[in-house]
PDB file of N, CA and C in Angstrom:
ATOM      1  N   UNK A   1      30.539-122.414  47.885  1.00  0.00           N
ATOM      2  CA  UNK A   1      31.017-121.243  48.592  1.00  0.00           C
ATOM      3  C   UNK A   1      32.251-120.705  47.861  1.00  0.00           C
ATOM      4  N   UNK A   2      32.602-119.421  47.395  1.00  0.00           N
ATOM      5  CA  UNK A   2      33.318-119.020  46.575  1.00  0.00           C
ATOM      6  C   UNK A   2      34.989-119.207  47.430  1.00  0.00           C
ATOM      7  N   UNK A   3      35.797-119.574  47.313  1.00  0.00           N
ATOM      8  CA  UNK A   3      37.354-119.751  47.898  1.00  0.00           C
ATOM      9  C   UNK A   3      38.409-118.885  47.171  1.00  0.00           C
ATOM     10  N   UNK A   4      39.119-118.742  48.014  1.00  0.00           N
ATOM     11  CA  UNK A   4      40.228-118.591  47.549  1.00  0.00           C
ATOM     12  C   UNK A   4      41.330-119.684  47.453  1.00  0.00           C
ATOM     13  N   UNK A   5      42.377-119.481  46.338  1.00  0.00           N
ATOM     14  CA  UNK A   5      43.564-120.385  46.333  1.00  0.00           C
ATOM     15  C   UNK A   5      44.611-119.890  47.437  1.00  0.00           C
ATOM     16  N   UNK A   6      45.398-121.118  47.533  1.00  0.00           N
ATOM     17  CA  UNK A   6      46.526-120.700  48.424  1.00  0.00           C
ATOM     18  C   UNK A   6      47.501-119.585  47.855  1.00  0.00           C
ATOM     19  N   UNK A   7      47.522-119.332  46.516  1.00  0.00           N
ATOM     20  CA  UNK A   7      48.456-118.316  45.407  1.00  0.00           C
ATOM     21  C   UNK A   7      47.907-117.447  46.204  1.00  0.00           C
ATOM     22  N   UNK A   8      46.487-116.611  45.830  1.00  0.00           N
ATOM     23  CA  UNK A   8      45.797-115.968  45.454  1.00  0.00           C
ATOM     24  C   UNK A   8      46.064-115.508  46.992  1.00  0.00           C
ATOM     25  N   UNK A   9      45.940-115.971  47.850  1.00  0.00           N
ATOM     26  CA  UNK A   9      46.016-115.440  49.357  1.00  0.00           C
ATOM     27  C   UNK A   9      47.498-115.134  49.772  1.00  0.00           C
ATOM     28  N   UNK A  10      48.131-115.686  49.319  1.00  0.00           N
ATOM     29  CA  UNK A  10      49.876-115.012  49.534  1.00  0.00           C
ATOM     30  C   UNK A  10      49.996-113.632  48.863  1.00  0.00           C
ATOM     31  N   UNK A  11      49.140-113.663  47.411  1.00  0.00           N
ATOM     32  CA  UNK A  11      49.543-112.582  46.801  1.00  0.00           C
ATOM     33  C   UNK A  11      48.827-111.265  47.325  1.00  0.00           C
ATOM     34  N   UNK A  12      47.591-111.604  48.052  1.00  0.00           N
ATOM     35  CA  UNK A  12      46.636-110.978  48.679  1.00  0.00           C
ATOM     36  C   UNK A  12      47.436-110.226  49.666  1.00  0.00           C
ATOM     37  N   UNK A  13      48.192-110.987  50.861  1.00  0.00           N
ATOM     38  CA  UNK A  13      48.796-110.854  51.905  1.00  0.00           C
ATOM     39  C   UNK A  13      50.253-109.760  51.769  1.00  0.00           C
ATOM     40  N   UNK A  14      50.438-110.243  50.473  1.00  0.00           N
ATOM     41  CA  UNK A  14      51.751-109.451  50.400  1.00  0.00           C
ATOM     42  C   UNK A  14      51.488-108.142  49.652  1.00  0.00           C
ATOM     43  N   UNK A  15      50.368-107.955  49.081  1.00  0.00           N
ATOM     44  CA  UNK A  15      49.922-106.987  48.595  1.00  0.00           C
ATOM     45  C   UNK A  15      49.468-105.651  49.599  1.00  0.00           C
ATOM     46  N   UNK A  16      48.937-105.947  50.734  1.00  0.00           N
ATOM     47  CA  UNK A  16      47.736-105.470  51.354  1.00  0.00           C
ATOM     48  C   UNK A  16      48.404-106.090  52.416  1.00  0.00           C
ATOM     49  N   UNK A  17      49.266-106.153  53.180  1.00  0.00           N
ATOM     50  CA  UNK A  17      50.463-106.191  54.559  1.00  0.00           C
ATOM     51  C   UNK A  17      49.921-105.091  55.271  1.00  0.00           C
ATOM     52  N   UNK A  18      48.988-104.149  55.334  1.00  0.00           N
ATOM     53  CA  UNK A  18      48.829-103.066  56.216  1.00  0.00           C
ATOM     54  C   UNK A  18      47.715-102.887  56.520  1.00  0.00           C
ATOM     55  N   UNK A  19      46.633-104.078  56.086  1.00  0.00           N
ATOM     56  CA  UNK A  19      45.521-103.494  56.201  1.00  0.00           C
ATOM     57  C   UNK A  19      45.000-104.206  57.852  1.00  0.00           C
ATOM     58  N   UNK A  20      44.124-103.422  58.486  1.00  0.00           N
ATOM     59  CA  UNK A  20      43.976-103.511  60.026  1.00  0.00           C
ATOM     60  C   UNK A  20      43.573-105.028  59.861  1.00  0.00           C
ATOM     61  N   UNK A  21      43.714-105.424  61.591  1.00  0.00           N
ATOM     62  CA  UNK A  21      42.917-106.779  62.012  1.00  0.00           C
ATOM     63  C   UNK A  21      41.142-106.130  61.543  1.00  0.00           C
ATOM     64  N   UNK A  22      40.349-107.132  61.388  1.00  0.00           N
ATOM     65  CA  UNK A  22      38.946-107.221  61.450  1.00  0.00           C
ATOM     66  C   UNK A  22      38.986-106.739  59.854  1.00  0.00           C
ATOM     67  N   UNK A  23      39.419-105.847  59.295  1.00  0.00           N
ATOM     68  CA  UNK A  23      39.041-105.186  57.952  1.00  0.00           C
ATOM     69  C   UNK A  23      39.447-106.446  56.469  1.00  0.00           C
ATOM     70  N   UNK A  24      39.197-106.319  55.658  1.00  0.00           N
ATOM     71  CA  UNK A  24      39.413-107.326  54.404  1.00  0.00           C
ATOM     72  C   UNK A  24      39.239-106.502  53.163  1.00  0.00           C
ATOM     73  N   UNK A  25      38.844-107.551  52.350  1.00  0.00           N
ATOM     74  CA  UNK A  25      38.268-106.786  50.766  1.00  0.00           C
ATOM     75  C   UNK A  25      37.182-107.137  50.779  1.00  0.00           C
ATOM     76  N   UNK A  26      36.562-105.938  49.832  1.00  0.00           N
ATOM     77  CA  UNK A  26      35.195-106.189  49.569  1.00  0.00           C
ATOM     78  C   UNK A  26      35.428-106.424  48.004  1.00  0.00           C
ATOM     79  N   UNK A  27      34.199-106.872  47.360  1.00  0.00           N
ATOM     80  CA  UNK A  27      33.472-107.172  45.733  1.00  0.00           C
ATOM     81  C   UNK A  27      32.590-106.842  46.139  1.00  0.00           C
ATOM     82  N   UNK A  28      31.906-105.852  45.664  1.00  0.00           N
ATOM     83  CA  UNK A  28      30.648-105.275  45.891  1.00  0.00           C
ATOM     84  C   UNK A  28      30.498-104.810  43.951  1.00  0.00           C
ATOM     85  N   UNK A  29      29.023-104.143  43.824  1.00  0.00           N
ATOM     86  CA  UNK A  29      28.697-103.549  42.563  1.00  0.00           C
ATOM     87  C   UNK A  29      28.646-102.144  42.793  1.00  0.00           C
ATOM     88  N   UNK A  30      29.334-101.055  42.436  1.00  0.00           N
ATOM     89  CA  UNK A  30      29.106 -99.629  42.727  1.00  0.00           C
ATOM     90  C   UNK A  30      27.904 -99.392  42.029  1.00  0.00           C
ATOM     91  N   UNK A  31      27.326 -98.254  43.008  1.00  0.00           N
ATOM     92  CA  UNK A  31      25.817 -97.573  42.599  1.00  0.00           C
ATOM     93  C   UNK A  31      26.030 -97.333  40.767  1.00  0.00           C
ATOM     94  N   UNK A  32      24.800 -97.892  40.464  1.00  0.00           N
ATOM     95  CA  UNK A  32      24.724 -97.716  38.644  1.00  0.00           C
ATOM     96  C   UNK A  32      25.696 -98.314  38.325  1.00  0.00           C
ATOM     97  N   UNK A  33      26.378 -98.929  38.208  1.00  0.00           N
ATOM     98  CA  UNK A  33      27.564-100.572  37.650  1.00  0.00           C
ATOM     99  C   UNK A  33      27.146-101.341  37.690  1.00  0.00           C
ATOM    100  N   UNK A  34      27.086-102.313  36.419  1.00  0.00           N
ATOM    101  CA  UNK A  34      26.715-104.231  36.162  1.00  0.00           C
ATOM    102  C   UNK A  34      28.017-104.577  36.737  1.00  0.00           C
ATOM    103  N   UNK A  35      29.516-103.921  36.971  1.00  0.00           N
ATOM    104  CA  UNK A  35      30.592-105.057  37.088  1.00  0.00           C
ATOM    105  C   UNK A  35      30.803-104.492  38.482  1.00  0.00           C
ATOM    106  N   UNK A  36      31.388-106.047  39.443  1.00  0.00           N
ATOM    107  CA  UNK A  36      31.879-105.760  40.795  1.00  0.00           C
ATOM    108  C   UNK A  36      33.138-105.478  40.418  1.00  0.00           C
ATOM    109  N   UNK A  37      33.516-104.812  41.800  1.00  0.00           N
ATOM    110  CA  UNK A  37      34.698-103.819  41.817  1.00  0.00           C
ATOM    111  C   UNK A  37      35.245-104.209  43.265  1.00  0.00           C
ATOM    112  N   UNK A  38      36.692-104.773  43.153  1.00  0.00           N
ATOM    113  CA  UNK A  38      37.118-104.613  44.239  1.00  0.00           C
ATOM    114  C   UNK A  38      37.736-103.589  45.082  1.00  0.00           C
ATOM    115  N   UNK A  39      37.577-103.503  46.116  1.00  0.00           N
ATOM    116  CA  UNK A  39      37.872-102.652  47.426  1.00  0.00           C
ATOM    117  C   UNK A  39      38.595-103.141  48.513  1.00  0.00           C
ATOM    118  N   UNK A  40      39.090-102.240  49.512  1.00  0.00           N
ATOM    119  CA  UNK A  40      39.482-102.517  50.832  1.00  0.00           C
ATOM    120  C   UNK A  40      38.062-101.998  51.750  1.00  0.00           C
ATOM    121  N   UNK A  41      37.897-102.625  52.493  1.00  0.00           N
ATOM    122  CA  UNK A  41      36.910-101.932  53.548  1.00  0.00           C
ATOM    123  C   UNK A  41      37.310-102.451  55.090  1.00  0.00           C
ATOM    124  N   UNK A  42      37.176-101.284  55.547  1.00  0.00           N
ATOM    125  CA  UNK A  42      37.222-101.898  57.207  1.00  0.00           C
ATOM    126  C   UNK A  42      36.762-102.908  57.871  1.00  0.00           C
ATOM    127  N   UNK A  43      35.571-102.817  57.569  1.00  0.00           N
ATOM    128  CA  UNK A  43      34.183-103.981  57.924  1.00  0.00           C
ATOM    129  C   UNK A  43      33.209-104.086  57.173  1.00  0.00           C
ATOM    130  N   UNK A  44      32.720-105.719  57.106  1.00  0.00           N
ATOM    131  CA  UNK A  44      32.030-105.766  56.286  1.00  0.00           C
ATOM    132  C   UNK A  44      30.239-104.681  56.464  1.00  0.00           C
ATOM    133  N   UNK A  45      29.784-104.619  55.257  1.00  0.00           N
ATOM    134  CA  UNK A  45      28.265-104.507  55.323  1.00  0.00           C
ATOM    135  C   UNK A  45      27.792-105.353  55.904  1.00  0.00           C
ATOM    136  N   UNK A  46      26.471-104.778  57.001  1.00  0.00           N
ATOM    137  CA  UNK A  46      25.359-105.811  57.252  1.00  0.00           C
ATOM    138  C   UNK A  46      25.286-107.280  57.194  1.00  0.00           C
ATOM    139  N   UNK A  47      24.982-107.090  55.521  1.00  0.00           N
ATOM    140  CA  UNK A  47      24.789-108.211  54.983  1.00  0.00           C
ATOM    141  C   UNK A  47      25.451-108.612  53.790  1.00  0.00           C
ATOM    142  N   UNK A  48      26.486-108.263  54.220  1.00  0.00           N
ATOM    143  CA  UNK A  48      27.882-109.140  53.361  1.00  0.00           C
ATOM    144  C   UNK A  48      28.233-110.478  53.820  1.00  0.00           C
ATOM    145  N   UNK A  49      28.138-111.443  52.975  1.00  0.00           N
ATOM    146  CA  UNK A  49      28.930-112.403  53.055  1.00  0.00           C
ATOM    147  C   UNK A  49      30.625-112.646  53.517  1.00  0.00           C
ATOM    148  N   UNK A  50      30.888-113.316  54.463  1.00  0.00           N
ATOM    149  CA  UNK A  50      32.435-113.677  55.045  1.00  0.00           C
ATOM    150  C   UNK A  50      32.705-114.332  54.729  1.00  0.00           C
ATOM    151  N   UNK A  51      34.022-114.243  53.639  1.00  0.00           N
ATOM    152  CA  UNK A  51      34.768-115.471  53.489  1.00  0.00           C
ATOM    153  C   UNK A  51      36.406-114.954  53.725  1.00  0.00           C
ATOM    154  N   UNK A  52      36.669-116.551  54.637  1.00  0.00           N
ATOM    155  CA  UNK A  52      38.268-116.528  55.213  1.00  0.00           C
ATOM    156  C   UNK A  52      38.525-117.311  54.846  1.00  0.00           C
ATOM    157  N   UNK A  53      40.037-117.158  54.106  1.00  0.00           N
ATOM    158  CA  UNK A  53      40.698-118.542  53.366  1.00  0.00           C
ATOM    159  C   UNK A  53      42.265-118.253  53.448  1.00  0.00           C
ATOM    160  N   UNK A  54      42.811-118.986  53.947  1.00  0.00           N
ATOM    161  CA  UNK A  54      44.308-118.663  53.795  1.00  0.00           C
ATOM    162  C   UNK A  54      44.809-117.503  54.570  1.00  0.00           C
ATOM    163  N   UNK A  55      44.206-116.836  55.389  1.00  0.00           N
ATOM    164  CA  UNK A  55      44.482-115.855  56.222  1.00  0.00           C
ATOM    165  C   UNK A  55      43.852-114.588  55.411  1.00  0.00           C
ATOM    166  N   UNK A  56      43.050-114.366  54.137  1.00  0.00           N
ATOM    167  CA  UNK A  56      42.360-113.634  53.482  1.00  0.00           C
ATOM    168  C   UNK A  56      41.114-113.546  54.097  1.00  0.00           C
ATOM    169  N   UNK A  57      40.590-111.909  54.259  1.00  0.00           N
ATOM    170  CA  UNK A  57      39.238-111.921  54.578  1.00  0.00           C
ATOM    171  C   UNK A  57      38.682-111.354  53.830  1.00  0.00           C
ATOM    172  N   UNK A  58      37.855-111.402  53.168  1.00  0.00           N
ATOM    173  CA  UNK A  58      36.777-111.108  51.779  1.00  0.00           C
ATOM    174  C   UNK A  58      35.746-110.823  52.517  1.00  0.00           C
ATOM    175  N   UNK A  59      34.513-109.776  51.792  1.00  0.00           N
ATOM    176  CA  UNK A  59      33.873-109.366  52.048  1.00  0.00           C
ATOM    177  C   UNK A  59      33.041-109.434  50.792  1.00  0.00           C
ATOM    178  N   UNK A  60      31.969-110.196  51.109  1.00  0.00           N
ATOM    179  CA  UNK A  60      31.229-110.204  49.126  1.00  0.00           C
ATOM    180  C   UNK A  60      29.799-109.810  49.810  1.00  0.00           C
ATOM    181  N   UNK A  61      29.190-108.835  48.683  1.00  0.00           N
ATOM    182  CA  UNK A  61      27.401-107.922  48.834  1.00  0.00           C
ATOM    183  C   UNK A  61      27.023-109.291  48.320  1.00  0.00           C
ATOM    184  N   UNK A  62      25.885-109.108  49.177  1.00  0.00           N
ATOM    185  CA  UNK A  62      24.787-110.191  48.856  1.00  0.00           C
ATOM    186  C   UNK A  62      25.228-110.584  47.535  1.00  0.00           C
ATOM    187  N   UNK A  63      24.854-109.788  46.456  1.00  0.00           N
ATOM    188  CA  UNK A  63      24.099-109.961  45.057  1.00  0.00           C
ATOM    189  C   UNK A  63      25.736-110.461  44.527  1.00  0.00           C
ATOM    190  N   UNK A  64      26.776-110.564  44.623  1.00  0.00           N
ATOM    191  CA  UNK A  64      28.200-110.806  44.818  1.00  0.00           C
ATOM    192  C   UNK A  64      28.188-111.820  44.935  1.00  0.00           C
ATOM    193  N   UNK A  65      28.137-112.283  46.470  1.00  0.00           N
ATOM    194  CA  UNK A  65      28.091-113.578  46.684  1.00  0.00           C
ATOM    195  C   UNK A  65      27.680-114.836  45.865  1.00  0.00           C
ATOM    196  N   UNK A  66      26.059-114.233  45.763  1.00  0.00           N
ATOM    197  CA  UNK A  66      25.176-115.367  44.734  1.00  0.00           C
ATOM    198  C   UNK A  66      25.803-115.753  43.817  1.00  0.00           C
ATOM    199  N   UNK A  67      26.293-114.538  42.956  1.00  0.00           N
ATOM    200  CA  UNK A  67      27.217-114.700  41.166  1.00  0.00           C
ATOM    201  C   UNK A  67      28.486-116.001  41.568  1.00  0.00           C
ATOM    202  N   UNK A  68      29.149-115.586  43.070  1.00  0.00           N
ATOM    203  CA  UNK A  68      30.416-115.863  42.521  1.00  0.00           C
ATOM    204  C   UNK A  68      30.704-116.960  43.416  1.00  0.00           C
ATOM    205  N   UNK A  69      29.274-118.034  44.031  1.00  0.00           N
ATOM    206  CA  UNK A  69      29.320-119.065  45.412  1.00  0.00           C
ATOM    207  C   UNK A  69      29.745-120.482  44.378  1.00  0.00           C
ATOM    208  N   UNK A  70      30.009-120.471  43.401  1.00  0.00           N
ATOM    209  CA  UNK A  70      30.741-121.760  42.933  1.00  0.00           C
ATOM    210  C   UNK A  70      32.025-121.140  41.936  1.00  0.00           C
ATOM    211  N   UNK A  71      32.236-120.009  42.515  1.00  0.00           N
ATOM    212  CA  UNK A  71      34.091-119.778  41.989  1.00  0.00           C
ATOM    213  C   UNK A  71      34.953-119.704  42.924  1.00  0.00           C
ATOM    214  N   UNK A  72      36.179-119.382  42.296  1.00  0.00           N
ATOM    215  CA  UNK A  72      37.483-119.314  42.875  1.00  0.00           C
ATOM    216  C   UNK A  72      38.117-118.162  42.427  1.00  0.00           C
ATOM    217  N   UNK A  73      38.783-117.367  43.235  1.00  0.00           N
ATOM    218  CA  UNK A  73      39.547-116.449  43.268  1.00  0.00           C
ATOM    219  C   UNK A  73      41.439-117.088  43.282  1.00  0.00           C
ATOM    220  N   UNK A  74      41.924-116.937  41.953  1.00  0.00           N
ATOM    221  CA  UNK A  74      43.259-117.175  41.525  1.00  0.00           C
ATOM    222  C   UNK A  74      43.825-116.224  41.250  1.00  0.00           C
ATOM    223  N   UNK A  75      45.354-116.561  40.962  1.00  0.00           N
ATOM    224  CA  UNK A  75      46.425-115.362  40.541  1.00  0.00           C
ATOM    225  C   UNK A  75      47.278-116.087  39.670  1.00  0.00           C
ATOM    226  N   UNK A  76      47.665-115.399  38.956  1.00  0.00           N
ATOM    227  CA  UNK A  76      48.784-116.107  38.142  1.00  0.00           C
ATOM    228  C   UNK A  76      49.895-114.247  38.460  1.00  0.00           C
ATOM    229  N   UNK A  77      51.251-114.584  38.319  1.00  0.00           N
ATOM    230  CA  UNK A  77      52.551-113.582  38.857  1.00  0.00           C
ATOM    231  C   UNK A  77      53.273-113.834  37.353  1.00  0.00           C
ATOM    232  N   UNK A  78      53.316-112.322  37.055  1.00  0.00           N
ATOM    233  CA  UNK A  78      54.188-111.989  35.691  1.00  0.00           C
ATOM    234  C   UNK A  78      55.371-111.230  36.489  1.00  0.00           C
ATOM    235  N   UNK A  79      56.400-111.769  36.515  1.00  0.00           N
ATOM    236  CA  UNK A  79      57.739-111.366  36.779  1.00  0.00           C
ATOM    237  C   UNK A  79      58.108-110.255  35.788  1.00  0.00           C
ATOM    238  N   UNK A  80      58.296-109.062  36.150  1.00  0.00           N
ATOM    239  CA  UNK A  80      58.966-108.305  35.176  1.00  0.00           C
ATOM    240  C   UNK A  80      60.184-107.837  35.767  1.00  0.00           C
ATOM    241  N   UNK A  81      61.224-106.908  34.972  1.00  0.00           N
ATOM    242  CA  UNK A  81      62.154-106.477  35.361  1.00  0.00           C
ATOM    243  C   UNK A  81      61.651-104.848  36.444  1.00  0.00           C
ATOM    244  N   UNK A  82      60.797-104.167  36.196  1.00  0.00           N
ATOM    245  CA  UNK A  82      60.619-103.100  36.992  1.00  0.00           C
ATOM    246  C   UNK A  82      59.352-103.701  37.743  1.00  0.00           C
ATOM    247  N   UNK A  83      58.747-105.046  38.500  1.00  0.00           N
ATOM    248  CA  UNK A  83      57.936-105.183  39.478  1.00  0.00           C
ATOM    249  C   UNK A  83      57.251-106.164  39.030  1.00  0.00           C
ATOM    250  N   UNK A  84      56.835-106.962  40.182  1.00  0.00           N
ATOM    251  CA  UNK A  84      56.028-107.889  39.463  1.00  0.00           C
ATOM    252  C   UNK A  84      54.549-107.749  39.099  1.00  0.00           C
ATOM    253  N   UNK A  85      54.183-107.992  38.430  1.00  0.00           N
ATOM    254  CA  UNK A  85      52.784-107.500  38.305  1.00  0.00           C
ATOM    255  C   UNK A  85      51.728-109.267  38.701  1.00  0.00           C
ATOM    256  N   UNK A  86      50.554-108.884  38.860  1.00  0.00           N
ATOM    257  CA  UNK A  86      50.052-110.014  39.681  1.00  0.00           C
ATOM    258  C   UNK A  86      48.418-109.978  38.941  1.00  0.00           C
ATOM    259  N   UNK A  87      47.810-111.079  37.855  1.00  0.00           N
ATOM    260  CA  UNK A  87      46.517-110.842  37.458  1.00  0.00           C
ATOM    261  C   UNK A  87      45.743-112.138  37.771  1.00  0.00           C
ATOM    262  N   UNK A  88      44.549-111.454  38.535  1.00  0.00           N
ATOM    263  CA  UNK A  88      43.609-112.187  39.836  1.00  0.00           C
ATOM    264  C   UNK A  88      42.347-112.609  38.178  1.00  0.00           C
ATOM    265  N   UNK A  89      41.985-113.739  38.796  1.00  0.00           N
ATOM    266  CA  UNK A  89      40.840-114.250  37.787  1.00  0.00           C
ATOM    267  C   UNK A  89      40.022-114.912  38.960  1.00  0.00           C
ATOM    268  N   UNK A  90      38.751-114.691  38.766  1.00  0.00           N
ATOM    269  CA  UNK A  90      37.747-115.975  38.974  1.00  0.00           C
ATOM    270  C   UNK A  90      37.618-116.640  37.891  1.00  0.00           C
ATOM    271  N   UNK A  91      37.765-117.963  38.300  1.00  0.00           N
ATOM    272  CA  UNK A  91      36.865-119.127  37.883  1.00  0.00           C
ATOM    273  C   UNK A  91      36.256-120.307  37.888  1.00  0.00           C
ATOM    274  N   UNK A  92      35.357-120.627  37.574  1.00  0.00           N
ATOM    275  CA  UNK A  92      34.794-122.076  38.261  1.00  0.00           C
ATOM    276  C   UNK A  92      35.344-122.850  39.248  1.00  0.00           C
ATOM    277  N   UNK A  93      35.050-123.173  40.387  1.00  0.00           N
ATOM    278  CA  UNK A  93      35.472-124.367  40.886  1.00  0.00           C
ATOM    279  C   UNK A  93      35.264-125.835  40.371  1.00  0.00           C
ATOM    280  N   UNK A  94      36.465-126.264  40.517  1.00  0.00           N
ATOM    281  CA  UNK A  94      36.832-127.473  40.036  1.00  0.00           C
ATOM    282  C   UNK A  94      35.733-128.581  40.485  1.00  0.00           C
ATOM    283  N   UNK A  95      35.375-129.283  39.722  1.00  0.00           N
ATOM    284  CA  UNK A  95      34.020-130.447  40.467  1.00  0.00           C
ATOM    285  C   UNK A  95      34.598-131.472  41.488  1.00  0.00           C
ATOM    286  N   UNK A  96      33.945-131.693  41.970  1.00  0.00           N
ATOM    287  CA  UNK A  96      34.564-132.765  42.946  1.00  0.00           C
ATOM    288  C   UNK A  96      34.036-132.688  44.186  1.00  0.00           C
TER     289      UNK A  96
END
């Protein structure tokens, strides 16, 4: 099942502080795109996958889900002097 880290959900949280109860992010594929694209959405699709982790609510399209049900959603935080900037990676979950 794809997770999030505990980083990755602080940075989530502090990013996105306004977004309503019930609503999250989506990863979905836009019409005619091979790459998912993240979004805010109110509520999920139909048949979107729910994932809650860390007080993060994700929203992954079917075809989303499948790709990304043995990763992890991370962050690593580049401190700069005019803001911090914040770059999100999937990757593998760790075995175990």
């Amino acid at each position: 099942m794809f997770a999030i880290t505990q980083t990755a959900a602080l940075a989530i949280n502090a990013m996105f502080s306004e977004i309503p109860e019930g609503a999250g992010l989506r990863i979905a594929y836009p019409e005619g795109s091979q790459k998912p694209q993240l979004s805010v959405a109110l509520a999920p699709s139909e048949q979107d996958t729910v994932v809650e982790s860390a007080g993060v609510t994700m929203f992954l399209e079917p075809s989303v889900a499948q790709t990304l049900d043995d990763k992890v959603l991370d962050v690593h935080r580049v401190v700069k002097d005019d803001g911090d900037l914040y770059h999100f990676a999937i990757t593998a979950q760790a075995a175990g």
